[in-house]
Protein backbone atom coordinates (compact mmCIF):
# COMPACT_ATOMS: atom_id res chain seq x y z
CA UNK A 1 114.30 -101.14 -58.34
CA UNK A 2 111.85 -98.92 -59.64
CA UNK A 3 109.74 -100.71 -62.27
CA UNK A 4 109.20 -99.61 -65.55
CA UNK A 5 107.01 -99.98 -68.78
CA UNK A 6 110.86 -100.45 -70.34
CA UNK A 7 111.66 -102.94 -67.00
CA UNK A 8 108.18 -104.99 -67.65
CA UNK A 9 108.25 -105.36 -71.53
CA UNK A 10 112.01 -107.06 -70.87
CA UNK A 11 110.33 -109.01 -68.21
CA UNK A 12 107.20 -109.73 -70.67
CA UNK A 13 109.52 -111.05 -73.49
CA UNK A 14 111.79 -112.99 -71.82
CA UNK A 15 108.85 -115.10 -70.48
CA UNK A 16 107.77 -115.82 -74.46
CA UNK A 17 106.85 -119.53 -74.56
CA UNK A 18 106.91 -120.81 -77.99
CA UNK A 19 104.86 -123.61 -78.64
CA UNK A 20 106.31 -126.75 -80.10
CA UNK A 21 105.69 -127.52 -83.72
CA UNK A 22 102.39 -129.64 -83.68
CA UNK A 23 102.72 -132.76 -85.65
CA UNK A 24 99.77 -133.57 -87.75
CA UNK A 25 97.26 -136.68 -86.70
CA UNK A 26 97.65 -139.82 -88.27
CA UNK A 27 94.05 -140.21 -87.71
CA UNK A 28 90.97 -138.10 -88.88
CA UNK A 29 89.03 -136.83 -86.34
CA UNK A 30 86.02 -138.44 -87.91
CA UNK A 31 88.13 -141.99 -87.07
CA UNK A 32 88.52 -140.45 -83.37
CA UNK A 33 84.96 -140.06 -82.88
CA UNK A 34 83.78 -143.39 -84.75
CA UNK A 35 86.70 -144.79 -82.41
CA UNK A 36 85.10 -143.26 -78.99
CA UNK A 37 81.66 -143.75 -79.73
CA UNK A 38 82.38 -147.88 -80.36
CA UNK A 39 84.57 -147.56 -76.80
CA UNK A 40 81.66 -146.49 -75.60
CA UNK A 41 78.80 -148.39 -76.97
CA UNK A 42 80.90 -151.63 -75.85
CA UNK A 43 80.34 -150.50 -72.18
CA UNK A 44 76.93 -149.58 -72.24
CA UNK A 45 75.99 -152.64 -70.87
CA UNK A 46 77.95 -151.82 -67.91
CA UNK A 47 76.05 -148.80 -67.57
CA UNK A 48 72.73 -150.66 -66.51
CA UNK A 49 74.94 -152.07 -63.64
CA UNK A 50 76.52 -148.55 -62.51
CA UNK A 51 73.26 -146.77 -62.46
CA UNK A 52 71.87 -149.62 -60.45
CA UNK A 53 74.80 -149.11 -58.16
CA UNK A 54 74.47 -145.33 -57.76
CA UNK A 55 70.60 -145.66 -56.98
CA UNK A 56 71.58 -147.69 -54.45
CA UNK A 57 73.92 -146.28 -52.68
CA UNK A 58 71.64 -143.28 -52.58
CA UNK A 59 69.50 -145.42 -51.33
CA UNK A 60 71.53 -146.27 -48.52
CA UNK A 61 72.14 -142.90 -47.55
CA UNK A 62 68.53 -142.04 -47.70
CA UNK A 63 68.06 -144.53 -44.99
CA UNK A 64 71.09 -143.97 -42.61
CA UNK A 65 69.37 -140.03 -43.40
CA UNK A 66 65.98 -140.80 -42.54
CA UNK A 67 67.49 -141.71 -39.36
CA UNK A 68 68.67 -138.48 -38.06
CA UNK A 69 67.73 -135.91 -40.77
CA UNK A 70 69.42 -133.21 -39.04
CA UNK A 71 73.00 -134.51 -38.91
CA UNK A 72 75.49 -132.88 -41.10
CA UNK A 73 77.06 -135.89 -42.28
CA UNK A 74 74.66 -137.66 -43.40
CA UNK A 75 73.14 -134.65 -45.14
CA UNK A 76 76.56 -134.26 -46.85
CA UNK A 77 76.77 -137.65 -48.03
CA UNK A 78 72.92 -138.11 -49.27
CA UNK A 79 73.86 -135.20 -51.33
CA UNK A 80 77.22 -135.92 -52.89
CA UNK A 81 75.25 -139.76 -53.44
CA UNK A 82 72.32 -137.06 -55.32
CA UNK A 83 75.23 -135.23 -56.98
CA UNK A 84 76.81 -138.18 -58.46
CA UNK A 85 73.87 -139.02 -59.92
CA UNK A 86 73.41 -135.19 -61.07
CA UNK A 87 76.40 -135.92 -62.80
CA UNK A 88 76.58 -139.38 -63.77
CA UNK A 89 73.09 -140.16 -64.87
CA UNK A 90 73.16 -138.42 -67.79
CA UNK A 91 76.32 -139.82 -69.19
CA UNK A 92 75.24 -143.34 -68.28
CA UNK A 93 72.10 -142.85 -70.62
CA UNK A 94 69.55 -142.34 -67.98
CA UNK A 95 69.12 -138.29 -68.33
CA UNK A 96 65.39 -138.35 -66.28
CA UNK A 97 67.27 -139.24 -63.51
CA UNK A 98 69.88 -136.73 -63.98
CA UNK A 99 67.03 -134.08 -64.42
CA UNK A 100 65.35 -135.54 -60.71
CA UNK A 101 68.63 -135.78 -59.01
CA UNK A 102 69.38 -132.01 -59.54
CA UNK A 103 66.47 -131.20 -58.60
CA UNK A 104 67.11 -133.39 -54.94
CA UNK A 105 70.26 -131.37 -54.61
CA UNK A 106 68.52 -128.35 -55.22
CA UNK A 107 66.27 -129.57 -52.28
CA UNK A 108 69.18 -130.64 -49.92
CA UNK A 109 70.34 -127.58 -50.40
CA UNK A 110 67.31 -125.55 -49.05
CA UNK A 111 68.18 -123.91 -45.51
CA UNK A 112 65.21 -123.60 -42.84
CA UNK A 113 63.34 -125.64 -44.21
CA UNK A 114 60.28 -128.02 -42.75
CA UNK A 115 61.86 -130.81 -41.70
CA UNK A 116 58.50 -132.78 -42.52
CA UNK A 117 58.44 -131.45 -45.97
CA UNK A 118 61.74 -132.03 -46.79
CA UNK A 119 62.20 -135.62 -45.78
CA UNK A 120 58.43 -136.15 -47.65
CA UNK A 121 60.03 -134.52 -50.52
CA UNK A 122 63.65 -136.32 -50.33
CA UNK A 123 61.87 -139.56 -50.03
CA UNK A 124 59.70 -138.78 -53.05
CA UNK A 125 63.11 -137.66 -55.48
CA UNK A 126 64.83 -140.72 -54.04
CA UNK A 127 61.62 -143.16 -54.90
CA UNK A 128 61.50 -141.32 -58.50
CA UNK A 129 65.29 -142.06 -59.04
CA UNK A 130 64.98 -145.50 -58.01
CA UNK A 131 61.63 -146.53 -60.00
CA UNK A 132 63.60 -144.99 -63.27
CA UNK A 133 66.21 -147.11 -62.70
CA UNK A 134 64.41 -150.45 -61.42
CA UNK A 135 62.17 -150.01 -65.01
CA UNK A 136 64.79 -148.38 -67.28
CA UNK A 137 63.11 -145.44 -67.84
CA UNK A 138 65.97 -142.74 -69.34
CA UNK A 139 64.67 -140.07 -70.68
CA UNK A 140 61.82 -137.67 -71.21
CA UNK A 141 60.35 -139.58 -73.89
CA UNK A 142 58.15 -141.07 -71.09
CA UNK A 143 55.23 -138.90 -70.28
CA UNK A 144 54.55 -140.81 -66.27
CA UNK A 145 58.61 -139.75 -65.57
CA UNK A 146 58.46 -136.13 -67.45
CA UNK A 147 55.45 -135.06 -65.48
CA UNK A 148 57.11 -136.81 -62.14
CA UNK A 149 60.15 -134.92 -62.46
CA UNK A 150 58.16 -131.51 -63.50
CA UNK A 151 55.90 -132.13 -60.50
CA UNK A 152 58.97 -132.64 -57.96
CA UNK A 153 60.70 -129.37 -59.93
CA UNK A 154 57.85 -127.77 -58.85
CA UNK A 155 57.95 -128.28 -55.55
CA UNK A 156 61.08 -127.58 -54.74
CA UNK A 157 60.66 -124.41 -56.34
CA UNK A 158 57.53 -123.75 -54.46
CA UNK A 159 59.57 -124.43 -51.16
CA UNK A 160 62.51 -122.15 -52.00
CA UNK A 161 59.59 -119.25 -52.68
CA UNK A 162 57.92 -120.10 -49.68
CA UNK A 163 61.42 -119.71 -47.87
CA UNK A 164 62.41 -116.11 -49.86
């Protein structure tokens, strides 16, 4: 069969997908948001314990790491451990660590690099992330962590130039 712009509109409308009819909420969205926002306030003191939990199981994997820098697998998991965080940290109200934790992935991430510098370096982001969480420091609002996580921005920056 030779197709056709006749043969493909036939195709095209006998594909139409009509929506069904939307019914509308029985709640504002206002209520919805009010509604989420108490969910969530009501587990922020579980977030204290999750954070604590993530920095320590990056932690860990800095330490089985430190052990054999070089091996794949424990590259991979220090940096899915950094990239939870990356993700996480943020949500969990601790955004400074968020803002450090990309930046260690960012770092993990570096090819051919000094294997001195970067396990000085991945030490440094993983002492950083672990002092924010140990004294509840969450956001950029304190000057010590702002200028920490500038400072380690930097040099990983200053690596990747070095590198290109």
């Amino acid at each position: 069969m030779t197709w056709t712009t006749e043969n493909l509109d036939m195709v095209a409308q006998s594909r139409k997908v009509t929506p069904k009819r939307l019914l509308p909420a029985r709640i504002s969205r206002e209520d919805l948001i009010a509604r989420a926002e108490k969910a969530i306030d009501s587990m922020r003191d579980e977030f204290a314990g999750w954070i604590q939990e993530e920095a320590e199981d990056l932690t860990t994997a800095l330490t089985a790491w430190l052990e054999i820098p070089t091996d794949a697998e424990r590259t991979d998991d220090l940096f899915r451990r950094a990239h939870d965080l990356k993700g996480q940290a943020p949500t969990l109200g601790y955004p400074i660590v968020g803002r450090i934790a990309t930046s260690l992935c960012e770092l993990l991430g570096c090819q051919k690099v000094d294997l001195a510098e970067l396990v000085m370096l991945t030490k440094s982001h993983v002492g950083a992330i672990k002092a924010a969480v140990r004294d509840e420091v969450r956001d950029e609002t304190n000057a010590t962590a702002a200028a920490l996580a500038s400072e380690l921005e930097a040099a990983v920056n200053t690596l990747y130039e070095k590198l290109n």
